[in-house]
Protein backbone atom coordinates (compact mmCIF):
# COMPACT_ATOMS: atom_id res chain seq x y z
CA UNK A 1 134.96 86.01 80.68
CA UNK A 2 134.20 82.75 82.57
CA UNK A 3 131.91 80.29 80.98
CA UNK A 4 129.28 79.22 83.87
CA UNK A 5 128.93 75.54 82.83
CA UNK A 6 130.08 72.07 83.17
CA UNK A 7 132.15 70.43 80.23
CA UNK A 8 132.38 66.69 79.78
CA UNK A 9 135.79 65.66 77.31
CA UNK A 10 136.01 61.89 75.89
CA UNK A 11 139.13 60.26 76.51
CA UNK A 12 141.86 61.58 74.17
CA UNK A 13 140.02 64.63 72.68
CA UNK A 14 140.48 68.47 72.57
CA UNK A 15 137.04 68.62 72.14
CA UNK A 16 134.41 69.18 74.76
CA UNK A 17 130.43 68.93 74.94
CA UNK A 18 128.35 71.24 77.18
CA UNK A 19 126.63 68.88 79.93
CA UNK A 20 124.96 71.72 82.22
CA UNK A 21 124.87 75.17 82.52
CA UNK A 22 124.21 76.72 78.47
CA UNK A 23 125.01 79.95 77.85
CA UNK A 24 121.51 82.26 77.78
CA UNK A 25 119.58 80.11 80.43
CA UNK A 26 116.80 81.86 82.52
CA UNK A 27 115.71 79.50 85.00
CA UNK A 28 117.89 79.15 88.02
CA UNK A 29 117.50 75.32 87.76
CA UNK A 30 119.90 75.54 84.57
CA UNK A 31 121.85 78.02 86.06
CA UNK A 32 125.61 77.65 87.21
CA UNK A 33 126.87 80.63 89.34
CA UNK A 34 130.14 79.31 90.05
CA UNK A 35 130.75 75.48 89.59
CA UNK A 36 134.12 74.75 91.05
CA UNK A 37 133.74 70.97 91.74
CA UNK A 38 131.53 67.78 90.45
CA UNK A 39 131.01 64.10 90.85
CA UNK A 40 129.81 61.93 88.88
CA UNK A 41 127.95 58.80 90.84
CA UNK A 42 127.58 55.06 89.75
CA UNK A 43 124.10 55.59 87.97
CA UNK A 44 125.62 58.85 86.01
CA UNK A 45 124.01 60.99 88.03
CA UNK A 46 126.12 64.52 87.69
CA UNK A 47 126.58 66.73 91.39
CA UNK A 48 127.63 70.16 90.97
CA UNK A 49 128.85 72.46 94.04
CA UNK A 50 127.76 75.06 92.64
CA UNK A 51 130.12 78.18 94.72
CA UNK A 52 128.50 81.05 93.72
CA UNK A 53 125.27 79.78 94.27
CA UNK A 54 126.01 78.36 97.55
CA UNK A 55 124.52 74.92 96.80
CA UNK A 56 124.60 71.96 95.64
CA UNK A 57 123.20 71.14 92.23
CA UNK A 58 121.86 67.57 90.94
CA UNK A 59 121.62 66.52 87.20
CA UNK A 60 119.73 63.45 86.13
CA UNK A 61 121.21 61.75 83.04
CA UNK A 62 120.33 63.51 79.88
CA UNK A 63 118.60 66.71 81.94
CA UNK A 64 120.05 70.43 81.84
CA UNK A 65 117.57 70.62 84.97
CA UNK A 66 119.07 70.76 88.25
CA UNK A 67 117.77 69.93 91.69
CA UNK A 68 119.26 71.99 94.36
CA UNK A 69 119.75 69.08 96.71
CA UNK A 70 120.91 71.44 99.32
CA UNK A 71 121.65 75.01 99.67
CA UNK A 72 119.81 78.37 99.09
CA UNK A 73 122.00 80.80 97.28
CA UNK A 74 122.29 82.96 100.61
CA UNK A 75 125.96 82.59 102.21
CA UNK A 76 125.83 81.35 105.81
CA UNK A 77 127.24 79.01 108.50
CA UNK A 78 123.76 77.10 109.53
CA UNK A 79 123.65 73.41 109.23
CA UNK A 80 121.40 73.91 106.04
CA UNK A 81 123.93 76.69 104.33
CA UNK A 82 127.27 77.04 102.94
CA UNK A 83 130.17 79.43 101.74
CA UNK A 84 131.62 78.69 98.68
CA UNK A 85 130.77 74.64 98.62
CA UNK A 86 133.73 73.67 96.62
CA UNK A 87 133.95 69.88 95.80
CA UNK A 88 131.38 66.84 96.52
CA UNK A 89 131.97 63.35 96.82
CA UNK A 90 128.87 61.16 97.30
CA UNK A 91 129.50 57.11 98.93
CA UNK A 92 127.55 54.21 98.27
CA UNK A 93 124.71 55.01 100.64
CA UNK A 94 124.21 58.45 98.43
CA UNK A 95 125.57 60.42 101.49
CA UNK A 96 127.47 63.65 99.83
CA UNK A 97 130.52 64.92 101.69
CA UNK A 98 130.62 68.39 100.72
CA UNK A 99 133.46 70.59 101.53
CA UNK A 100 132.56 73.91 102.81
CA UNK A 101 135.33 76.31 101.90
CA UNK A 102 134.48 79.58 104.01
CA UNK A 103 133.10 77.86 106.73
CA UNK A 104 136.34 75.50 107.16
CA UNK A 105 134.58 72.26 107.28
CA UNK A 106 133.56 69.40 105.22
CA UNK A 107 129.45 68.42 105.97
CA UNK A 108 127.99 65.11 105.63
CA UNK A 109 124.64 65.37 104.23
CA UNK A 110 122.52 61.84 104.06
CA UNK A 111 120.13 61.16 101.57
CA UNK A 112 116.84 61.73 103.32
CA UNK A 113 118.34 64.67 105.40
CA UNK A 114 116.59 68.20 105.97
CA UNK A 115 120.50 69.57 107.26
CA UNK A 116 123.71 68.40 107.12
CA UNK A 117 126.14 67.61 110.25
CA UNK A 118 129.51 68.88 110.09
CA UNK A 119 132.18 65.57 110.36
CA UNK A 120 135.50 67.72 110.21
CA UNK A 121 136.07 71.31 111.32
CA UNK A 122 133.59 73.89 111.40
CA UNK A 123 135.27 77.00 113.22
CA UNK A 124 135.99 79.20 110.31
CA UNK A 125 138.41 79.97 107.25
CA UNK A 126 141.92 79.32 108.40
């Protein structure tokens, strides 16, 4: 069985704390389909691409609330969806670079932005 949730360790321990994503949630804000890749930025603000949900999730410090930031759980290829977003990075301007496993490209989405522009690839898996 997979546990749906993000896990933060401290440095030299076994022993992990659940950040996001507790067992038993209802809402699809605290909901993790499928996290497979997050980013913590400067302010501690955690990112989750969230796979299985085919967005991007974003956690304030301290809230098991997520924003989607982008995304809309439906699979696709448009500049506004993804398949299988699998990591994030986000730069010092809050762009996130998200990479976009199915669709074989890695989108740049900007912090005001209503869609994202694909920077590398873009033609498909393989």
């Amino acid at each position: 069985v997979f546990k749906k949730r993000v896990v933060k360790f401290v440095n030299g321990s076994n022993i992990g704390t659940v950040v996001v994503g507790q067992d038993g949630d209802e809402f699809p804000s605290k909901i993790l389909y499928k996290p497979t890749g997050v980013f913590v930025h400067d302010c501690e603000t955690l990112y989750v691409a969230d796979a299985g949900g085919s967005r991007i999730q974003k956690f304030l410090k301290g809230s098991t609330d997520g924003i989607t930031v982008t995304g809309d759980y439906q699979e696709g290829s448009n500049v506004t969806q993804f398949k299988q977003p699998w990591s994030i990075k986000v730069d010092q301007y809050n762009n996130m670079y998200i990479v976009d496993t199915f669709n074989g490209r890695i989108h740049k989405w900007g912090p005001n932005d209503n869609a994202g522009v694909t920077i590398i690839g873009g033609n498909g898996f393989g």
